[in-house]
C-alpha atoms as a PDB file:
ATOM      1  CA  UNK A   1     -37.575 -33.319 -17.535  1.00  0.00           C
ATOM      2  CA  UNK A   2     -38.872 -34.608 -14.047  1.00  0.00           C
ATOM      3  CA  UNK A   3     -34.888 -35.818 -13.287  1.00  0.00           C
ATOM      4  CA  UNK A   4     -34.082 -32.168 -13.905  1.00  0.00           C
ATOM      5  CA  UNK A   5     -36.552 -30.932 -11.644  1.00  0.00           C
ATOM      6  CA  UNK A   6     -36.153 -33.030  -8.986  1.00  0.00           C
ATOM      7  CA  UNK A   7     -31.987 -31.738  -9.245  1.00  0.00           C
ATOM      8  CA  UNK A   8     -33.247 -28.557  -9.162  1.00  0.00           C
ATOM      9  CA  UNK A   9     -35.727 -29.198  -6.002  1.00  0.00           C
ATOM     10  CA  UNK A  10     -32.668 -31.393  -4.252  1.00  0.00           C
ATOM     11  CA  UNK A  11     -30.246 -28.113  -5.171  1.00  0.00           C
ATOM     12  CA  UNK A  12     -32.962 -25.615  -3.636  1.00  0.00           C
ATOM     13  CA  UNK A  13     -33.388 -27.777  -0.261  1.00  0.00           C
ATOM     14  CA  UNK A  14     -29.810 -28.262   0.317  1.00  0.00           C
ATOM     15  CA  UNK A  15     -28.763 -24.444  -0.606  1.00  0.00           C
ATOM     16  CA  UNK A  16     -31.726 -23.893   2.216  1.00  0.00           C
ATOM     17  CA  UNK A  17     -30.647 -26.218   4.712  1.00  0.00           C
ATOM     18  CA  UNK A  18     -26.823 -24.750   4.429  1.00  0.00           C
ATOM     19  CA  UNK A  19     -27.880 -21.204   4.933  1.00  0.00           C
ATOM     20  CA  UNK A  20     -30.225 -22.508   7.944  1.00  0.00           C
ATOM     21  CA  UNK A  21     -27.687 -24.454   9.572  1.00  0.00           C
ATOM     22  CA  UNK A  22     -24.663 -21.094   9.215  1.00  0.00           C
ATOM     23  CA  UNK A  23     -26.918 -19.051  11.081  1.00  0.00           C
ATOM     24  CA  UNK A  24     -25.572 -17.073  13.684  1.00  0.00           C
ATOM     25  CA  UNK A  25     -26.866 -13.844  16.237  1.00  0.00           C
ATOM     26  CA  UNK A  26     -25.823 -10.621  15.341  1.00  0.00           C
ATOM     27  CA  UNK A  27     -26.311 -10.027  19.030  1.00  0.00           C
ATOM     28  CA  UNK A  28     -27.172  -6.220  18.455  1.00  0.00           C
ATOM     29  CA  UNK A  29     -30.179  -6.525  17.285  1.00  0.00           C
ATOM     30  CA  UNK A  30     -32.514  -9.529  17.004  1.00  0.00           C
ATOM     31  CA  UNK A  31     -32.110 -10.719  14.082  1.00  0.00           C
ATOM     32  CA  UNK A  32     -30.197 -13.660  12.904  1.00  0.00           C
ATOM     33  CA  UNK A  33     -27.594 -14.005   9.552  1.00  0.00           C
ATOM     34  CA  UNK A  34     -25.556 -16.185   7.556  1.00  0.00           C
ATOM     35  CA  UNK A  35     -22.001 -16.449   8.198  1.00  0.00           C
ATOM     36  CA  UNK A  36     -19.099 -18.720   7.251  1.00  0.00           C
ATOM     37  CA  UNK A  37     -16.681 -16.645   7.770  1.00  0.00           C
ATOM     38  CA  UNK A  38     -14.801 -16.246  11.646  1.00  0.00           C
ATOM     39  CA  UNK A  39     -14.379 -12.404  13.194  1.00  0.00           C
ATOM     40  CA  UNK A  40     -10.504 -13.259  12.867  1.00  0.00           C
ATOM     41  CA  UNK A  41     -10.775 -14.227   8.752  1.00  0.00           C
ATOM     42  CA  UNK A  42     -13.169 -10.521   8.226  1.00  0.00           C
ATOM     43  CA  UNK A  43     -10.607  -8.915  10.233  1.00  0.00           C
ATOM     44  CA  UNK A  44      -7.323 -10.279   8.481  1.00  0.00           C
ATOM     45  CA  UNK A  45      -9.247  -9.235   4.857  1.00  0.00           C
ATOM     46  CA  UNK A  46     -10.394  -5.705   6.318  1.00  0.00           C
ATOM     47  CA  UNK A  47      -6.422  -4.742   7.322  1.00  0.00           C
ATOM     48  CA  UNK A  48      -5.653  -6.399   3.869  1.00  0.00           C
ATOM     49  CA  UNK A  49      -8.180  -4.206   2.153  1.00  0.00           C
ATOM     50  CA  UNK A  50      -7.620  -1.030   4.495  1.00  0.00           C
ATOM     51  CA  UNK A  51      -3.995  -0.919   2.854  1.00  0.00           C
ATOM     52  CA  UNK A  52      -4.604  -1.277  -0.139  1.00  0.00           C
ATOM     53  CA  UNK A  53      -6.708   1.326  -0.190  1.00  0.00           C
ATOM     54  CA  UNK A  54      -4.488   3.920   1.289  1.00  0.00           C
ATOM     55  CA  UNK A  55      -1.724   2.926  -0.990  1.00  0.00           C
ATOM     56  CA  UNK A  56      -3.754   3.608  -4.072  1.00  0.00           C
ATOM     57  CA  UNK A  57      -5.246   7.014  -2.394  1.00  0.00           C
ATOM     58  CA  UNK A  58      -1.168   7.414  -2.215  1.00  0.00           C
ATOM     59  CA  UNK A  59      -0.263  11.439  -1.028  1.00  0.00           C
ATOM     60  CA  UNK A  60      -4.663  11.953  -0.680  1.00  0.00           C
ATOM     61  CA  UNK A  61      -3.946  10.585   2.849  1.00  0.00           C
ATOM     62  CA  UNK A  62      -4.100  13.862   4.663  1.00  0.00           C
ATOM     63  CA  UNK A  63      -1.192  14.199   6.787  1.00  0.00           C
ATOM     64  CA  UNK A  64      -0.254  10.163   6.117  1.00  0.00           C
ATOM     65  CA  UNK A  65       3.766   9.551   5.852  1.00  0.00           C
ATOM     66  CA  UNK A  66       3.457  10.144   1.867  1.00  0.00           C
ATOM     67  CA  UNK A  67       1.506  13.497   2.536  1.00  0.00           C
ATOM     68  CA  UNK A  68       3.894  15.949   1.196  1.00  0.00           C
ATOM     69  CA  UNK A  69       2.813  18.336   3.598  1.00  0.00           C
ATOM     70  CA  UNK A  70       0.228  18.781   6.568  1.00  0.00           C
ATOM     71  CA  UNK A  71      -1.120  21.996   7.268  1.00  0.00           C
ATOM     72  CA  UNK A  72      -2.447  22.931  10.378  1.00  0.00           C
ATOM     73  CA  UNK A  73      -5.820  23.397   8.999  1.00  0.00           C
ATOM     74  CA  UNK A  74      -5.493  19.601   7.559  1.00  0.00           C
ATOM     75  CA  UNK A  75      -3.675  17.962  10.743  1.00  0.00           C
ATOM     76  CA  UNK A  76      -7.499  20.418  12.507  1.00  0.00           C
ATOM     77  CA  UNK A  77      -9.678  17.919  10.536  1.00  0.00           C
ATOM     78  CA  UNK A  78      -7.837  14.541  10.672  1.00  0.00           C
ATOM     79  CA  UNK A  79      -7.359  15.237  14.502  1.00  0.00           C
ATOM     80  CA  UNK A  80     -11.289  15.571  14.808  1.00  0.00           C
ATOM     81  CA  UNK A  81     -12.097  12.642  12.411  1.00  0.00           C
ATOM     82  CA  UNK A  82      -9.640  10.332  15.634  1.00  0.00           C
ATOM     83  CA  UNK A  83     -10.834  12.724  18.564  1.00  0.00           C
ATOM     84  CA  UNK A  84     -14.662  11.272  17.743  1.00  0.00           C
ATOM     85  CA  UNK A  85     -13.762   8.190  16.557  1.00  0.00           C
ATOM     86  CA  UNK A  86     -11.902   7.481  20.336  1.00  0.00           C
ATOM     87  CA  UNK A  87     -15.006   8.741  21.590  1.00  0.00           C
ATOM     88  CA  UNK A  88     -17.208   6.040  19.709  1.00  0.00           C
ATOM     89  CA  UNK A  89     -14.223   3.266  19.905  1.00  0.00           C
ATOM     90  CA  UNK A  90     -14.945   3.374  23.773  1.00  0.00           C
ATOM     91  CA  UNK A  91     -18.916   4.000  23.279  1.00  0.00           C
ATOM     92  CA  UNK A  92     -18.930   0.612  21.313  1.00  0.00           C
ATOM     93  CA  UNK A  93     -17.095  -1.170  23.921  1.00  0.00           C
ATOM     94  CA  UNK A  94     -19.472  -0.318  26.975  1.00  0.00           C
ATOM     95  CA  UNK A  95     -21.959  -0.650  24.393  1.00  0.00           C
ATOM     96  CA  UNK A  96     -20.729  -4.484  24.196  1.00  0.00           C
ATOM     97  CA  UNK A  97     -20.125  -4.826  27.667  1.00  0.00           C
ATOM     98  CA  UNK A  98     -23.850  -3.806  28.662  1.00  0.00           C
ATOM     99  CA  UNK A  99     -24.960  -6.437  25.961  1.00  0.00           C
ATOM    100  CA  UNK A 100     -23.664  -8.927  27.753  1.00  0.00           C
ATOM    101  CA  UNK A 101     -24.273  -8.347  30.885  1.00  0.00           C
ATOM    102  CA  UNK A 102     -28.154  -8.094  29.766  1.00  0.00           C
ATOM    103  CA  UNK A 103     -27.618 -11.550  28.050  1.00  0.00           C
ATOM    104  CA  UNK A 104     -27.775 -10.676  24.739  1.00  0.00           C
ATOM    105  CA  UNK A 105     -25.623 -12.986  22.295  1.00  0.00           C
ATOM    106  CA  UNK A 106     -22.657 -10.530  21.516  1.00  0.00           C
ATOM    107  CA  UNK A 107     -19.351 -11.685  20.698  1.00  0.00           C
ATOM    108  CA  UNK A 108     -17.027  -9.166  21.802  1.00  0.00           C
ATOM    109  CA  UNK A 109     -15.155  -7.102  19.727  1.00  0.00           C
ATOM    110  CA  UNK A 110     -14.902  -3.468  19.789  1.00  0.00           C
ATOM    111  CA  UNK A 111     -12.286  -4.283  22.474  1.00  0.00           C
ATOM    112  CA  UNK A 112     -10.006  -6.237  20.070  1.00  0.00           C
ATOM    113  CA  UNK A 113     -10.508  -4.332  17.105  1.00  0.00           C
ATOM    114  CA  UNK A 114      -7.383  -2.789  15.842  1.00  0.00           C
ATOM    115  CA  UNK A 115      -8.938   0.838  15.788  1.00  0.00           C
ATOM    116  CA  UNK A 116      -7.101   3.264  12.621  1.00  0.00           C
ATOM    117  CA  UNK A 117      -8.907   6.440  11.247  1.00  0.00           C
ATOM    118  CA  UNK A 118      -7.419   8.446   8.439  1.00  0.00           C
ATOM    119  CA  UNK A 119      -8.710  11.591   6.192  1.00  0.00           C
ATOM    120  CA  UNK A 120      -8.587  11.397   2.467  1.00  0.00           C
ATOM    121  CA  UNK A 121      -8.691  13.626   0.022  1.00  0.00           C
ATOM    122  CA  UNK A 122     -11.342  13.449  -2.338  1.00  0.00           C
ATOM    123  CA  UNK A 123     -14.820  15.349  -3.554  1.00  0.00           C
ATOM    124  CA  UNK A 124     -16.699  11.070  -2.746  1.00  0.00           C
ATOM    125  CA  UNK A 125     -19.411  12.336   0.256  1.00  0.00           C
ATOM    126  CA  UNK A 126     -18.538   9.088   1.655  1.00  0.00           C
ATOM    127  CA  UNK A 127     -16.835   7.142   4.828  1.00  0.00           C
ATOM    128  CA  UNK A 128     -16.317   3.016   5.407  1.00  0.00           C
ATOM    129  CA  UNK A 129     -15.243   1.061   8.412  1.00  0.00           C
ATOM    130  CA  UNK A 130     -13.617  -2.137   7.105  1.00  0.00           C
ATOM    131  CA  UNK A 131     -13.827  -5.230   9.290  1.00  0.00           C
ATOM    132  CA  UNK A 132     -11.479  -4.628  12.295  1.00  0.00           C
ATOM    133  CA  UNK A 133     -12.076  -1.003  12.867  1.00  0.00           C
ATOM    134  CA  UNK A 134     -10.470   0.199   9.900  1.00  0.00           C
ATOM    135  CA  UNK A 135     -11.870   3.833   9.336  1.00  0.00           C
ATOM    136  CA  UNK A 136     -11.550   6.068   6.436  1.00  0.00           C
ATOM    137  CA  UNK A 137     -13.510   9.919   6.025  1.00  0.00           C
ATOM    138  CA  UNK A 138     -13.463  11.302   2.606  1.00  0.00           C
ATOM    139  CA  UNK A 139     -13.563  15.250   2.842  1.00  0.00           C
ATOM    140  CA  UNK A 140     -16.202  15.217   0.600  1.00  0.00           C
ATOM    141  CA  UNK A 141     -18.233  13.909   3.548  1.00  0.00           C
ATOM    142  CA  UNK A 142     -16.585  16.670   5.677  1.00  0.00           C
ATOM    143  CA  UNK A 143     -18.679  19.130   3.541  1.00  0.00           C
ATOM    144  CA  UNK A 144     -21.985  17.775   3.933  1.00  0.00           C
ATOM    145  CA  UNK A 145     -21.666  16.816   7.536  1.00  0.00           C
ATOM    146  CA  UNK A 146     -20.276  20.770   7.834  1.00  0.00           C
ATOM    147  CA  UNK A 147     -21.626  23.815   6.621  1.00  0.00           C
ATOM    148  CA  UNK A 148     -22.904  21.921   2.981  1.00  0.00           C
ATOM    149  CA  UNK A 149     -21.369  25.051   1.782  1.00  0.00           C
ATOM    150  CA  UNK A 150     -19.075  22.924  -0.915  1.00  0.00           C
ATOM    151  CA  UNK A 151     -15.786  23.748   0.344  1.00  0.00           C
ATOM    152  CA  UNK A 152     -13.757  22.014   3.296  1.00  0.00           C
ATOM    153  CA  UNK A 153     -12.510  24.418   5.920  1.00  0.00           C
ATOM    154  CA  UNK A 154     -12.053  24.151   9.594  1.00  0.00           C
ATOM    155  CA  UNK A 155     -15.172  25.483   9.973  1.00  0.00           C
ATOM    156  CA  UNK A 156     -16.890  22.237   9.089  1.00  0.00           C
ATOM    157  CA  UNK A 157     -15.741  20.137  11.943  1.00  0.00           C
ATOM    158  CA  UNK A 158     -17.194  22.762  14.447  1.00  0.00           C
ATOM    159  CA  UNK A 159     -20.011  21.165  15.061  1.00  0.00           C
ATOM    160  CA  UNK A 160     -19.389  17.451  15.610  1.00  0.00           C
ATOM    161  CA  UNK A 161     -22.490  15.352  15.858  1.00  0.00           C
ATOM    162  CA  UNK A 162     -23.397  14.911  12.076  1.00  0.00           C
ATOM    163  CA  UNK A 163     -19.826  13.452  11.195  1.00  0.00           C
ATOM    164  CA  UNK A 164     -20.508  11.749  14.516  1.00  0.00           C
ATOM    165  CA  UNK A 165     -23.771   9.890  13.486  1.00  0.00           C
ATOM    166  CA  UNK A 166     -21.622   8.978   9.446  1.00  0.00           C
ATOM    167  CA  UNK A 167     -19.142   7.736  11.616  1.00  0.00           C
ATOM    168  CA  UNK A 168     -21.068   5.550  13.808  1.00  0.00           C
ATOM    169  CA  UNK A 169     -22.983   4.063  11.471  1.00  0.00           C
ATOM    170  CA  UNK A 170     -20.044   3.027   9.320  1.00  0.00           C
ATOM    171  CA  UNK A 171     -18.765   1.333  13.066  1.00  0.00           C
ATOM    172  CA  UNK A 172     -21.842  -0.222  13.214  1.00  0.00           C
ATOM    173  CA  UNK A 173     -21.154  -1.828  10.022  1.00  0.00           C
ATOM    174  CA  UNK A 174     -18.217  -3.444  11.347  1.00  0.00           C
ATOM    175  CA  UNK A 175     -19.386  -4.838  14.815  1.00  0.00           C
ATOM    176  CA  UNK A 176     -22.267  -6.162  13.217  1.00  0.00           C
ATOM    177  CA  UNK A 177     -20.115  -8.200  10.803  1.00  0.00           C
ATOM    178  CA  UNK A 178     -22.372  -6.945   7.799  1.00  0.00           C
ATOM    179  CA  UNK A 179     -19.080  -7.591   5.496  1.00  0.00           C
ATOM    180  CA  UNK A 180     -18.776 -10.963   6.690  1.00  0.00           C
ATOM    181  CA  UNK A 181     -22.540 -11.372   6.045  1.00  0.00           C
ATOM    182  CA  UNK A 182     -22.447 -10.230   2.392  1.00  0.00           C
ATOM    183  CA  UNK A 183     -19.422 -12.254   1.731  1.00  0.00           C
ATOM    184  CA  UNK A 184     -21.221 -15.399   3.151  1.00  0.00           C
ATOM    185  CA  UNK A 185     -24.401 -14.861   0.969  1.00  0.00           C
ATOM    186  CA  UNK A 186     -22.280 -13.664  -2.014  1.00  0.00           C
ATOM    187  CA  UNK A 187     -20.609 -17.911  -1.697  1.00  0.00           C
ATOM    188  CA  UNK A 188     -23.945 -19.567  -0.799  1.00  0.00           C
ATOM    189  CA  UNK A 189     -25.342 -18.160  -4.000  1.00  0.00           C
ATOM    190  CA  UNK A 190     -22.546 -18.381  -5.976  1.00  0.00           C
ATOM    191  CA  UNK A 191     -22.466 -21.951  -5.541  1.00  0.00           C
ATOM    192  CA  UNK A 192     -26.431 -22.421  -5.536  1.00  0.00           C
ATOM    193  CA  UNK A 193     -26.625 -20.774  -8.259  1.00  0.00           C
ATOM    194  CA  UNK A 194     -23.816 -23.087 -10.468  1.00  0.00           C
ATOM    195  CA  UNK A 195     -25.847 -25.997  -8.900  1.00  0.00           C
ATOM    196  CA  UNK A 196     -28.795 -25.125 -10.344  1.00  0.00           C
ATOM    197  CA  UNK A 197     -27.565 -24.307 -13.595  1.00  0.00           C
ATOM    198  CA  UNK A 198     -25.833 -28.150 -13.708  1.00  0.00           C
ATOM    199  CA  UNK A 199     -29.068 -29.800 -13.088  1.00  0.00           C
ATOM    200  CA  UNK A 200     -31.028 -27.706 -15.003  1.00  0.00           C
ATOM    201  CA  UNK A 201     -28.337 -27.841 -17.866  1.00  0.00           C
ATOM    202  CA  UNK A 202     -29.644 -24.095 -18.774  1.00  0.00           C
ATOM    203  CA  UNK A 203     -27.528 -21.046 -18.435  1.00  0.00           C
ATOM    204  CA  UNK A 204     -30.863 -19.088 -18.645  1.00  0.00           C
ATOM    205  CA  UNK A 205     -32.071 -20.898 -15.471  1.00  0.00           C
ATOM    206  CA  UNK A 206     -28.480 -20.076 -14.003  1.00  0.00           C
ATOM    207  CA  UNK A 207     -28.895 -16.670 -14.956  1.00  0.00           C
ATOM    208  CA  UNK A 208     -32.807 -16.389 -13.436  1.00  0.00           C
ATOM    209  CA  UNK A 209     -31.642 -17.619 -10.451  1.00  0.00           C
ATOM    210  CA  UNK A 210     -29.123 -14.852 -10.042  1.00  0.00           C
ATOM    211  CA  UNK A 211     -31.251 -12.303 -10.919  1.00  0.00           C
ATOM    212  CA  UNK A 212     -34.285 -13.264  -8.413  1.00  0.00           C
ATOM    213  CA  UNK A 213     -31.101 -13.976  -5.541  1.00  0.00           C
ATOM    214  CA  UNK A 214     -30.200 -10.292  -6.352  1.00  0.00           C
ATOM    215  CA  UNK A 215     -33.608  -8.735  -6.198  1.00  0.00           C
ATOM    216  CA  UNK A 216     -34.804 -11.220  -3.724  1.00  0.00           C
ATOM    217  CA  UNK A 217     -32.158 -11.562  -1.079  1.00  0.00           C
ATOM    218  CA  UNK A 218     -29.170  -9.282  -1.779  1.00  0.00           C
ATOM    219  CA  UNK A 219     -30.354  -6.031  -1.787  1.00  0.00           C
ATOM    220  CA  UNK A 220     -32.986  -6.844   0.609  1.00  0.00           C
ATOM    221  CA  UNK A 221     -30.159  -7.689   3.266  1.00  0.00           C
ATOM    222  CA  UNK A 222     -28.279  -5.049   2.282  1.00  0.00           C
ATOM    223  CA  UNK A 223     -30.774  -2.599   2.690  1.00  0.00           C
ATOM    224  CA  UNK A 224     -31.590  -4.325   6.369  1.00  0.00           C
ATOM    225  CA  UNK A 225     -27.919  -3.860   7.265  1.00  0.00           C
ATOM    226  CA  UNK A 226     -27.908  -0.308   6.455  1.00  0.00           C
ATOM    227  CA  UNK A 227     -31.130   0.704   8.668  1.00  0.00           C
ATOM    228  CA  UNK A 228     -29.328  -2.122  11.045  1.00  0.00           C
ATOM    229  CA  UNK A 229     -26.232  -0.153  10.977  1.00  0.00           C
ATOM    230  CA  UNK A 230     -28.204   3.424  11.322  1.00  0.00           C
ATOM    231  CA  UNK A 231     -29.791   1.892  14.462  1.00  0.00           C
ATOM    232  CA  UNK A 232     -26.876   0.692  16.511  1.00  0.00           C
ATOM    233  CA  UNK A 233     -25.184   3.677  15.255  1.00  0.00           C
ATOM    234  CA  UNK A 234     -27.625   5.960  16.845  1.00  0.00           C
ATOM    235  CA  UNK A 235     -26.796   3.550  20.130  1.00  0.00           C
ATOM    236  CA  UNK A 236     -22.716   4.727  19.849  1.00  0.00           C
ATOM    237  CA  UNK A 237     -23.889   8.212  19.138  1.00  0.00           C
ATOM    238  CA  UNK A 238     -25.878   8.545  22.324  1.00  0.00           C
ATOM    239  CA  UNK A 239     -23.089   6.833  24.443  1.00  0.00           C
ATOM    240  CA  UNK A 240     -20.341   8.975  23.425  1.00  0.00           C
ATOM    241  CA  UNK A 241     -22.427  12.491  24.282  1.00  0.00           C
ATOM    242  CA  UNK A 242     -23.101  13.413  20.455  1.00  0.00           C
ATOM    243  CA  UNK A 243     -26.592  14.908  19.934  1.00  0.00           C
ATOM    244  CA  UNK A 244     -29.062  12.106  17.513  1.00  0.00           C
ATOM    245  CA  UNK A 245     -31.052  15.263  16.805  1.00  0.00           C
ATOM    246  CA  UNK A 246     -28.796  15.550  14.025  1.00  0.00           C
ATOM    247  CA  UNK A 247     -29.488  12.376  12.283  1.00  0.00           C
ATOM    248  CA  UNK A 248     -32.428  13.169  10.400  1.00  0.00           C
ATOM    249  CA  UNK A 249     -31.353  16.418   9.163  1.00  0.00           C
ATOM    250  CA  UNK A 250     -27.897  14.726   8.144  1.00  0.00           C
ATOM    251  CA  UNK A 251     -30.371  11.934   6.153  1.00  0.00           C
ATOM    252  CA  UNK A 252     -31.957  14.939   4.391  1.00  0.00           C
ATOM    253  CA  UNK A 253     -29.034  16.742   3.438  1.00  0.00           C
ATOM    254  CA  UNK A 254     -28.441  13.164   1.609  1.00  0.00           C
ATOM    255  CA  UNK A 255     -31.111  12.955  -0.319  1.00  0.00           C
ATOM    256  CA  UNK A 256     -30.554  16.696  -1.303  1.00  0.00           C
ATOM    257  CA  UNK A 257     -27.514  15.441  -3.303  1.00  0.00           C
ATOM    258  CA  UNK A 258     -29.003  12.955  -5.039  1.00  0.00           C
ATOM    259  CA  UNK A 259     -31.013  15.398  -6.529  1.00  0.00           C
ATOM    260  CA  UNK A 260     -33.959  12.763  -6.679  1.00  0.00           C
ATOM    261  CA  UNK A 261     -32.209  10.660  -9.186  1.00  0.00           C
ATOM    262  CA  UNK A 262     -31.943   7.819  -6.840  1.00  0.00           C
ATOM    263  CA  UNK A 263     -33.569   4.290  -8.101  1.00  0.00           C
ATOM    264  CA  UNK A 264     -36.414   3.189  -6.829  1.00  0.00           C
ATOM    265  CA  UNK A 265     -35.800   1.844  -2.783  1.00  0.00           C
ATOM    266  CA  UNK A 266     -36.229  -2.085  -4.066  1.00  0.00           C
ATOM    267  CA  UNK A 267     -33.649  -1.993  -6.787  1.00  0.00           C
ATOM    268  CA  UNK A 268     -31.143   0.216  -4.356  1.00  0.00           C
ATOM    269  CA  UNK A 269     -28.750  -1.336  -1.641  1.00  0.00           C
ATOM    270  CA  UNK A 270     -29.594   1.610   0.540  1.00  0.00           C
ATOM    271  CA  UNK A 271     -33.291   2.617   1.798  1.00  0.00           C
ATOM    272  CA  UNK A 272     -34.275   5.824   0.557  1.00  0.00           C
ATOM    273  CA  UNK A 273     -32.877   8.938   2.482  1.00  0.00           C
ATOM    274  CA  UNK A 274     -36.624  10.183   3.017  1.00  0.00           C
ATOM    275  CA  UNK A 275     -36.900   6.923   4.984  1.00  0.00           C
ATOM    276  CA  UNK A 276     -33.548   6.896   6.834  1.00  0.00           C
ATOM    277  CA  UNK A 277     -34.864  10.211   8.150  1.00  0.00           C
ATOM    278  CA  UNK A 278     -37.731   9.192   9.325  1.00  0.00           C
ATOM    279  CA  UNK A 279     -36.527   6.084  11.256  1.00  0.00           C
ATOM    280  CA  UNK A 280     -34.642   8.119  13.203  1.00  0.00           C
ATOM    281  CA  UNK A 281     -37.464  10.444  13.946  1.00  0.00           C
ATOM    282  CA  UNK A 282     -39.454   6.902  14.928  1.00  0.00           C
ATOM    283  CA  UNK A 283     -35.819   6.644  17.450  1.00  0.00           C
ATOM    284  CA  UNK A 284     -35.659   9.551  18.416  1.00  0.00           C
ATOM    285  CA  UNK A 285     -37.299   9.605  22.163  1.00  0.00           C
ATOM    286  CA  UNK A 286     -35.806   6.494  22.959  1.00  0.00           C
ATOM    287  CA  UNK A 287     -32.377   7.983  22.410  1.00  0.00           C
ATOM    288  CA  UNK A 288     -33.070  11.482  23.744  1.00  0.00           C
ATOM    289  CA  UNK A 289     -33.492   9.099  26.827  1.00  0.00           C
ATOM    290  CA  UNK A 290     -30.306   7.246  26.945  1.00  0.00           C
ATOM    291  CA  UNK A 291     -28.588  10.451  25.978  1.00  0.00           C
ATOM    292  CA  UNK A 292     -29.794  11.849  29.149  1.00  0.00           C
ATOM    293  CA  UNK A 293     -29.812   9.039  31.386  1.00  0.00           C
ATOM    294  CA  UNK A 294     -25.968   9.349  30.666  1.00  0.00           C
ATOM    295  CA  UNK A 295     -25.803  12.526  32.306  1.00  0.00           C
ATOM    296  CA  UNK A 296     -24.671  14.244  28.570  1.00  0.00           C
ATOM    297  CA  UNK A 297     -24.671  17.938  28.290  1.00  0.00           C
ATOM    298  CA  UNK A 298     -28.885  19.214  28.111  1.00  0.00           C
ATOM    299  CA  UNK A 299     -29.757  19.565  24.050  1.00  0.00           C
END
């Protein structure tokens, strides 16, 4: 019994000392993460993955070479979706660029990314940026960034800054290597987790220890990277012009769909849209600031 806990103790410290020692800046913020993975590897697997995914969505990719047609109102929205994702493309780059010249850690690479934003077809209110600038907008996310009237019309890319603040966020995802991170902690746990189960010869111990990694560290972190991502999001927003006042209001209209059937905050990956909102409101004057000190058009 003592031989097994002293495995288990050795497996523990030297799980520790590995995610300790593959620490790294994410440079935006001040916080520190786990990777093992390079920018080049998260970027080969996001094109990989980015392909994929537009194969499968097939004819769904609005105006896309296997769109059997693309009306003007459809070539309207996917020409929005790439007009505002240039604009945030070159906000994250002086974004970068101002990082480094104040010394933060930042490895550059909005510059390098290999920037692609398509439209698909589909009811999901949802939007991604895959490692290496890979952007996707469902239309169901055209809706509630629109009029939230349930129907997709030119109308809903009007007004910009709500599918502005989705989209930025999802960049933020990206330059802050949060897929890199998860991947890292998915193998460091993977592999502590089989360790512990060997010297412990239990698969009930293995299966503990994956339960308190997920409640313990996974969703925490993922959690972390989205109000991480909202944050340095709200950054590109105010760069490229678009007004934050939209954020909360874009947070709310969120939580509206889940119709409160959303688990509770610690057993989600996502904080609760109640508190997205008010983080930005907690934001807010800092980037009603920048937005001015840019010389953007008066809100």
């Amino acid at each position: 019994m003592r031989t097994r806990l002293l495995l288990i103790v050795i497996a523990l410290a030297g799980l520790g000392l590995y995610w300790f020692f593959n620490q790294k800046p994410v440079g935006y913020t001040e916080r520190r993460q786990v990777l093992t993975t390079s920018v080049q590897q998260e970027n080969e697997l996001g094109a990989q993955a980015y392909a994929q995914i537009l194969s499968e969505a097939g004819s769904s990719v609005i105006c896309s070479n296997l769109s059997r047609q693309c009306a003007p109102a459809q070539e309207n929205l996917v020409d929005v979706v790439r007009e505002i994702g240039d604009d945030l493309r070159r906000a994250a780059i002086a974004y970068e660029r101002e990082l480094i010249a104040a010394g933060y850690p930042v490895e550059p690479k909005a510059e390098s990314f290999d920037w692609t934003f398509n439209v698909i077809q589909s009811d999901q209110p949802n939007a991604f940026c895959l490692p290496g600038g890979y952007v996707a907008v469902y239309t169901g996310m055209l809706d509630v960034t629109g009029n939230f009237d349930g129907q997709v019309t030119a109308a809903d890319v009007i007004d910009r800054d709500k599918l502005a603040v989705v989209m930025g966020h999802e960049i933020a995802h990206a330059l802050a290597r949060h897929g890199g991170e998860r991947m890292s902690q998915g193998r460091i746990l993977q592999v502590g987790q089989m360790a512990i189960g060997v010297a412990a010869d239990s698969r009930a111990v293995m299966e503990a220890f994956g339960m308190a990694a997920q409640a313990g560290v996974l969703l925490p972190f993922s959690r972390q990277h989205e109000t991480e991502a909202d944050k340095i999001g709200l950054e590109l927003l105010v760069r490229a012009c678009y007004d934050p006042r939209e954020a909360p209001e874009l947070w709310q209209r969120m939580g509206e769909l889940s119709g409160g059937q959303a688990p509770p905050e610690f057993m989600s990956t996502h904080p609760s849209s109640d508190r997205r909102a008010e983080n930005f409101e907690l934001w807010m004057a800092d980037a009603i600031a920048e937005y001015q000190r840019r010389g953007c058009p008066t809100l």
